[in-house]
Structure formats: C-alpha cells, structure tokens
Protein backbone atom coordinates (compact mmCIF):
# COMPACT_ATOMS: atom_id res chain seq x y z
CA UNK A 1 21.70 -11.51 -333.04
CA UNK A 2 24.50 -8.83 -333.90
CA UNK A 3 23.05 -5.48 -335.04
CA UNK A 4 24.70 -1.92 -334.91
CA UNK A 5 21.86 -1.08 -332.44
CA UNK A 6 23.20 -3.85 -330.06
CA UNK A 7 26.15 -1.75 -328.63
CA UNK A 8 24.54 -1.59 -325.75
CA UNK A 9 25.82 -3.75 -322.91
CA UNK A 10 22.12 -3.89 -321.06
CA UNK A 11 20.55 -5.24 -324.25
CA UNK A 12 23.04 -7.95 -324.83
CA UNK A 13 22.50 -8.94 -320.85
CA UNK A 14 18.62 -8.74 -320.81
CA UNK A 15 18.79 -10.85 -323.76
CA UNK A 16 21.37 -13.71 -322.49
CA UNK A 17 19.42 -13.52 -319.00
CA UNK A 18 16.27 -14.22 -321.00
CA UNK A 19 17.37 -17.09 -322.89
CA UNK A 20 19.48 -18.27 -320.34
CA UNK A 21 16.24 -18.86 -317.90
CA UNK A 22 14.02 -20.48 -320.37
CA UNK A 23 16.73 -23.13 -321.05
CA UNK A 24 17.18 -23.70 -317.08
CA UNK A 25 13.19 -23.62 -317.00
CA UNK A 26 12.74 -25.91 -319.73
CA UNK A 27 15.26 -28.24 -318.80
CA UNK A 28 13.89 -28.45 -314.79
CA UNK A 29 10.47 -29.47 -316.03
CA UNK A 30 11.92 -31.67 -318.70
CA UNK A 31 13.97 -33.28 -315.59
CA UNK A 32 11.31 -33.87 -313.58
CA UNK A 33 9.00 -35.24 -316.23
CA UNK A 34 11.03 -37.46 -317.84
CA UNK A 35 12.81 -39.76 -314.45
CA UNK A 36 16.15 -37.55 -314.33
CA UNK A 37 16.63 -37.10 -318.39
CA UNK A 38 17.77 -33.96 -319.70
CA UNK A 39 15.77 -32.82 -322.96
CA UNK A 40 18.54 -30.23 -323.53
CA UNK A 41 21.84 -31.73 -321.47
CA UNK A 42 23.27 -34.03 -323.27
CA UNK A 43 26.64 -34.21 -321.10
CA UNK A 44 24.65 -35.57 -318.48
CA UNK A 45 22.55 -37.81 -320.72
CA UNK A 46 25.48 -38.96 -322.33
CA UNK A 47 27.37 -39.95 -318.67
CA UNK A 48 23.98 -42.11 -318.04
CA UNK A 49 24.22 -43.20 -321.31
CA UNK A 50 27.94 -44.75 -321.04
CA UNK A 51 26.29 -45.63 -317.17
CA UNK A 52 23.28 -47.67 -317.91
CA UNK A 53 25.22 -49.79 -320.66
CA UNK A 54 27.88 -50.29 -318.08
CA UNK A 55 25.00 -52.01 -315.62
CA UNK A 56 22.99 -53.08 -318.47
CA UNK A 57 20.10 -51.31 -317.53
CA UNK A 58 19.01 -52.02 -320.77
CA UNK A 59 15.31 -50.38 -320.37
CA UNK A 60 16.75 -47.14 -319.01
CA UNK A 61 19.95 -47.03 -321.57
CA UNK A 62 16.94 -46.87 -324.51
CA UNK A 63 15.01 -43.87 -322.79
CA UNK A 64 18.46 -42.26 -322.86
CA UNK A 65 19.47 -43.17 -326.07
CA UNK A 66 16.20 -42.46 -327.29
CA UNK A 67 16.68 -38.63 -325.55
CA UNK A 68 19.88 -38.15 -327.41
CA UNK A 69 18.86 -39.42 -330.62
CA UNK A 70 15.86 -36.93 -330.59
CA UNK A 71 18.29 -33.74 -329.62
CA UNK A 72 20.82 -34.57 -332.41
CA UNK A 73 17.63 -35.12 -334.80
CA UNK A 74 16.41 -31.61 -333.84
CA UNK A 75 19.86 -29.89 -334.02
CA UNK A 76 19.85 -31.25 -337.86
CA UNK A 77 16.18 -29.82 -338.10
CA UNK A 78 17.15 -26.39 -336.27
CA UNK A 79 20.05 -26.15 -338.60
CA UNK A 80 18.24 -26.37 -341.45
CA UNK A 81 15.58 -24.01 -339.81
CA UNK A 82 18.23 -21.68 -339.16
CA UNK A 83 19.90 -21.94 -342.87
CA UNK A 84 16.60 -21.09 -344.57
CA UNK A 85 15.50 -18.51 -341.93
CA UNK A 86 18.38 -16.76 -341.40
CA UNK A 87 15.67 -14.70 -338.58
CA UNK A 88 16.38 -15.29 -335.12
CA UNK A 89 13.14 -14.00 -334.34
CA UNK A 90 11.03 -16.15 -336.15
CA UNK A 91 12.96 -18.94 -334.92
CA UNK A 92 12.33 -17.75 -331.65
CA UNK A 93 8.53 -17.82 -332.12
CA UNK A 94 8.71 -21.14 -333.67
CA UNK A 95 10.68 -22.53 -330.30
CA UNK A 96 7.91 -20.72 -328.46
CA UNK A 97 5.00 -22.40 -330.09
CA UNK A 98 6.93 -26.02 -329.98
CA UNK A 99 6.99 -25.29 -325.91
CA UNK A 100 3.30 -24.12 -326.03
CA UNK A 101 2.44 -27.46 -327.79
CA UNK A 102 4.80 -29.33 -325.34
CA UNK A 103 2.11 -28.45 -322.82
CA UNK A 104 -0.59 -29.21 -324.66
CA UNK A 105 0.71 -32.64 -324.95
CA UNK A 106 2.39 -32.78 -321.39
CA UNK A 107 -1.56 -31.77 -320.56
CA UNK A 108 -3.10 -34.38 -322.54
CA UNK A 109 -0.58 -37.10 -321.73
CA UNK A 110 0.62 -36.87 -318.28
CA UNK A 111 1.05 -40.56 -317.82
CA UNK A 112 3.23 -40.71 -321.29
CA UNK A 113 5.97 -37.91 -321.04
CA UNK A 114 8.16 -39.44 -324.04
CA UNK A 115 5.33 -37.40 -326.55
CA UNK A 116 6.67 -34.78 -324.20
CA UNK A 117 9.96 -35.49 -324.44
CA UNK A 118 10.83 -34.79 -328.63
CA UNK A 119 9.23 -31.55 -328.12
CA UNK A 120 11.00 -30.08 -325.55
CA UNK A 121 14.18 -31.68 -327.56
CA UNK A 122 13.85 -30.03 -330.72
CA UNK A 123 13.07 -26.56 -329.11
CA UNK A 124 16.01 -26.51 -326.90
CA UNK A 125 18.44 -27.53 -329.99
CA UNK A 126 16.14 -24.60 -332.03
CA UNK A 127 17.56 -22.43 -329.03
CA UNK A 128 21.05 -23.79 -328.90
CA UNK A 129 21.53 -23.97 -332.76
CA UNK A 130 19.93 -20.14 -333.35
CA UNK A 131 21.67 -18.37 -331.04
CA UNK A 132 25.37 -18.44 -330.18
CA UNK A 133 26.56 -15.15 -330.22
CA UNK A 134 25.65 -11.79 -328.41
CA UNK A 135 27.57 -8.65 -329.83
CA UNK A 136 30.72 -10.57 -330.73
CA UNK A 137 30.73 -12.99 -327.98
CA UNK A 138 30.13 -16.46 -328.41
CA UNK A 139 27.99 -17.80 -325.51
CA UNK A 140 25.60 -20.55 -325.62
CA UNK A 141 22.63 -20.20 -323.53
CA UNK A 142 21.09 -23.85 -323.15
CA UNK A 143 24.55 -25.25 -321.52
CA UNK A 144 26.05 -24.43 -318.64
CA UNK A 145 29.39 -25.62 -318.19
CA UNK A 146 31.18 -24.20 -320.80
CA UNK A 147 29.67 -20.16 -319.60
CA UNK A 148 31.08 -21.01 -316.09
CA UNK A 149 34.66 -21.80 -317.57
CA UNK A 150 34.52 -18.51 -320.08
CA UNK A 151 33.31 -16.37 -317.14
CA UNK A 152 36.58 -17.65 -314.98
CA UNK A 153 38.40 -16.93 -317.76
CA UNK A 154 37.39 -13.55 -317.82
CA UNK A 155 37.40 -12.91 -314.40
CA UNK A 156 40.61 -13.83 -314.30
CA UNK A 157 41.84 -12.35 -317.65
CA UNK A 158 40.22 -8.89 -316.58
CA UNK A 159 40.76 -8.21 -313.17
CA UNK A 160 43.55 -10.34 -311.53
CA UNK A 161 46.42 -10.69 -314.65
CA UNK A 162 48.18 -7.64 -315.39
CA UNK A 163 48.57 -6.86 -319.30
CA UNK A 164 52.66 -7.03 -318.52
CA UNK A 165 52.19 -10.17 -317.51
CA UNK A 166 50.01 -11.99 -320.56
CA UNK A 167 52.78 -13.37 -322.74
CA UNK A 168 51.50 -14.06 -326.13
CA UNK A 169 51.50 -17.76 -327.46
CA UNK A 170 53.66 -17.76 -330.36
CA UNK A 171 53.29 -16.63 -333.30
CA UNK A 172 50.38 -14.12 -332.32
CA UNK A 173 49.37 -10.89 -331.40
CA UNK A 174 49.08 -10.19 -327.03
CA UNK A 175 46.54 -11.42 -325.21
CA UNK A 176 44.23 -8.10 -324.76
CA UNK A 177 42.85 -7.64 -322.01
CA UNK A 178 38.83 -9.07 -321.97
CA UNK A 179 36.04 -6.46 -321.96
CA UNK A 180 33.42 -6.14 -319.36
CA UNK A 181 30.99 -8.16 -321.49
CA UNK A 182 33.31 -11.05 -321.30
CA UNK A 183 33.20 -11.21 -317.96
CA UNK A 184 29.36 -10.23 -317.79
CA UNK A 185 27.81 -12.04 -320.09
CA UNK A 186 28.65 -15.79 -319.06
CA UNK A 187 28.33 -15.03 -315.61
CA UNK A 188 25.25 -13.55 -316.04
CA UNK A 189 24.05 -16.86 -317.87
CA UNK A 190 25.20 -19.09 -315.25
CA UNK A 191 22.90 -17.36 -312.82
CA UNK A 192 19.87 -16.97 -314.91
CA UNK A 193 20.05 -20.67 -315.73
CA UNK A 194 19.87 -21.26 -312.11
CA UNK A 195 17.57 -18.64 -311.29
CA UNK A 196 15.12 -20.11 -313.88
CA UNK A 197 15.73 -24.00 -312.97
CA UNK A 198 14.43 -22.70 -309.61
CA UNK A 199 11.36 -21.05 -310.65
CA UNK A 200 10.58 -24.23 -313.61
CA UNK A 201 10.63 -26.29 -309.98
CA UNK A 202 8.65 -24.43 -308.49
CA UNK A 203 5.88 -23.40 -311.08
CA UNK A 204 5.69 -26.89 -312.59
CA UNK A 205 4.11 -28.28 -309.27
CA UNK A 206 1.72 -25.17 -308.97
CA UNK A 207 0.82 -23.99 -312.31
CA UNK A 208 -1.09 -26.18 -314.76
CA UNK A 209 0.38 -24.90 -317.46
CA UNK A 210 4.20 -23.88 -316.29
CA UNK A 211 5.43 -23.88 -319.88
CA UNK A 212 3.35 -20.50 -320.92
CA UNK A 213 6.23 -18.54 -319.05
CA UNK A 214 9.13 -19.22 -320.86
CA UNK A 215 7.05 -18.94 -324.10
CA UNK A 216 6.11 -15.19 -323.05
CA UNK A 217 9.57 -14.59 -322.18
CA UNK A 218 10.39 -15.79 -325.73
CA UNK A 219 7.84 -13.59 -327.24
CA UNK A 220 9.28 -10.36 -325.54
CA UNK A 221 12.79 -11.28 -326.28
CA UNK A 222 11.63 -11.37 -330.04
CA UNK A 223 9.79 -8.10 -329.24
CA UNK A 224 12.74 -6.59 -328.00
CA UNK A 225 14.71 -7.94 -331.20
CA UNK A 226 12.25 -6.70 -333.50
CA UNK A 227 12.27 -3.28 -331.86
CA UNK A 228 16.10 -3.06 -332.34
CA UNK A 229 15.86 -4.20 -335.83
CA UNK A 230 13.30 -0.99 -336.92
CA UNK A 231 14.98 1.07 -334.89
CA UNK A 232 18.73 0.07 -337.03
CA UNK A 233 16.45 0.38 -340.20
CA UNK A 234 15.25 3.70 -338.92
CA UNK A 235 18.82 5.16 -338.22
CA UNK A 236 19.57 3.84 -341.98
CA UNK A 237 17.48 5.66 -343.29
C-alpha cells in the first residue's frame, strides 16, 4: 500500500483507522457468534487452546483447534492470493465479498455458526496477510497487541528520550528519533479496533445484516486506493 501519492500523513491514518475497525468489527461478531472464539485472534485462541487440553475439555479444545486450523489454512490461501495478485485492492474486494457471504450464511444458518466461522477466518488472514505496511511503517491492523507496544515505543522514543540520550546498540547507526507517524499510526489502530469492536456489538444485535458495514468500509478504502493510484499514474505522466 506504498505509493509516491501516499506522503500524506491523513491518508495513511484514514486508511489504518479503516482497516483497523473492520478487524475489531469482524472479530466482535465473530466473538459473539462463535461461544468466545476469535476468527482473527489467535493469541487468545491459542491460550484456550493450551486451556481446554489442560481440563480436557475435549469438545471445546476441537472448536478451538478447529478455529486455528482454519486461520492458518487461510493465511496459506491469502498468501498465495497475495503472490499472484500483487493488488491490494482487489484483495480488498475479495475480503469484502467473503464477509458479504459470511452473512449470507450467518443468515441462513444461525443455529450452525461453524459455516460462519471459516469465512470470517480466511477474510481476516486475507486482511492480515495483504496489508502490513502503511508508508514505510509496518503495522498490522487485525492484531492488537503488538500496535499498543509500537505506539509506547514511539511515544516514548519521540517525546520523552532526548536524542543525547539514545545510545546506539553496537555496531549501528543512532537511534533517530521516530516520526509522528510512528507514534500516530499504532495508536490510532488501537483505538479504531476498539471503536469498531464497540459498534460490531452493538449493530450485530440490531441490524440483520451487521456485516454490510465493514464491507462498505472496505469498498471505500479500495476507492480511496484506487483514486491514489490514477492520480500517481496521472502525475507520471
């Protein structure tokens, strides 16, 4: 998702807020559907993975399992997908129309959420397989544990070390100062992700259809990516 055009700091943010939100949508709904498994979190499947073996919960421990098989699965398909494509927004409408089917199914099969459940799977490794970096910075928008400890990082890095006082580990060059995105960026995922786990909560128990939102934010994000992309080929030119 790096292109000249992409300079621009609100871009980069509009984009991780975006992306950031339909992961904390998706994964609320997913939550809520599927008894307390993540379709996209697999640190906390993973924990009730090692939790249910431990109490031989052996019904449970095979949902789980099952959830984790099906992410790795789609992170090989998404890979592949992404190897081929090499177009971020195609592979965005593609994760789009696997949510918009998730629906269909979640609609059609209320009572049997695991048809749900690969679905949602393989579009949130799409997501977290497609798009890791935003103008230099690598961020991943479908966790949210690792943006937390880069925007500390930052925070810390930027505004409360002086540069006198950021030895260099040996052997390299000093630690420069981080930019503003650094500190932006992952912070700014951290709160979307909230901000859209919120709103999945809420719209899933009033909307019929809850996943048609994060598909239409998907669709303007790849509106918004194609627009940069003519405008680059424009300036080209």
């Amino acid at each position: 998702m790096n292109t000249p055009a992409e300079t621009s700091l609100a871009v980069l943010l509009r984009r991780v807020a975006g992306l950031s939100a339909v992961a904390g949508y998706v994964e609320v709904i997913g939550f809520k559907d599927f008894g307390g498994i993540y379709p996209g979190i697999m640190t906390g499947n993973t924990v009730q993975l090692g939790l249910t073996l431990a109490k031989a919960q052996w019904a449970r421990f095979g949902t789980i399992g099952f959830a984790v098989g099906l992410f790795f699965i789609g992170g090989v398909i998404s890979s592949l997908v992404r190897w081929h494509l090499r177009r971020p927004p195609l592979e965005l409408v593609l994760m789009a129309g696997l949510l918009i089917v998730a629906g269909v199914v979640r609609l059609l099969h209320p009572a049997q959420p695991m048809f749900e459940l690969p679905l949602l799977a393989l579009a949130m490794a799409m997501q977290g397989e497609t798009i890791s970096r935003f103008g230099g910075v690598s961020l991943q928008t479908i966790v949210v544990t690792n943006n937390m400890v880069k925007f500390s990082d930052a925070l810390v890095g930027r505004y409360l070390i002086p540069a006198a006082r950021r030895p260099p580990a040996a052997g390299q060059a000093p630690a420069k100062r981080p930019e503003l995105k650094e500190v932006l960026m992952p912070g700014l995922a951290w709160l979307s992700y909230s901000i859209g786990a919120g709103a999945g909560a809420e719209l899933t128990d009033l909307f019929w259809f809850p996943f048609v939102v994060p598909a239409a934010l998907l669709v303007l994000i790849v509106c918004d990516l194609l627009s940069t992309q003519r405008r680059t080929a424009n300036a080209v030119q």
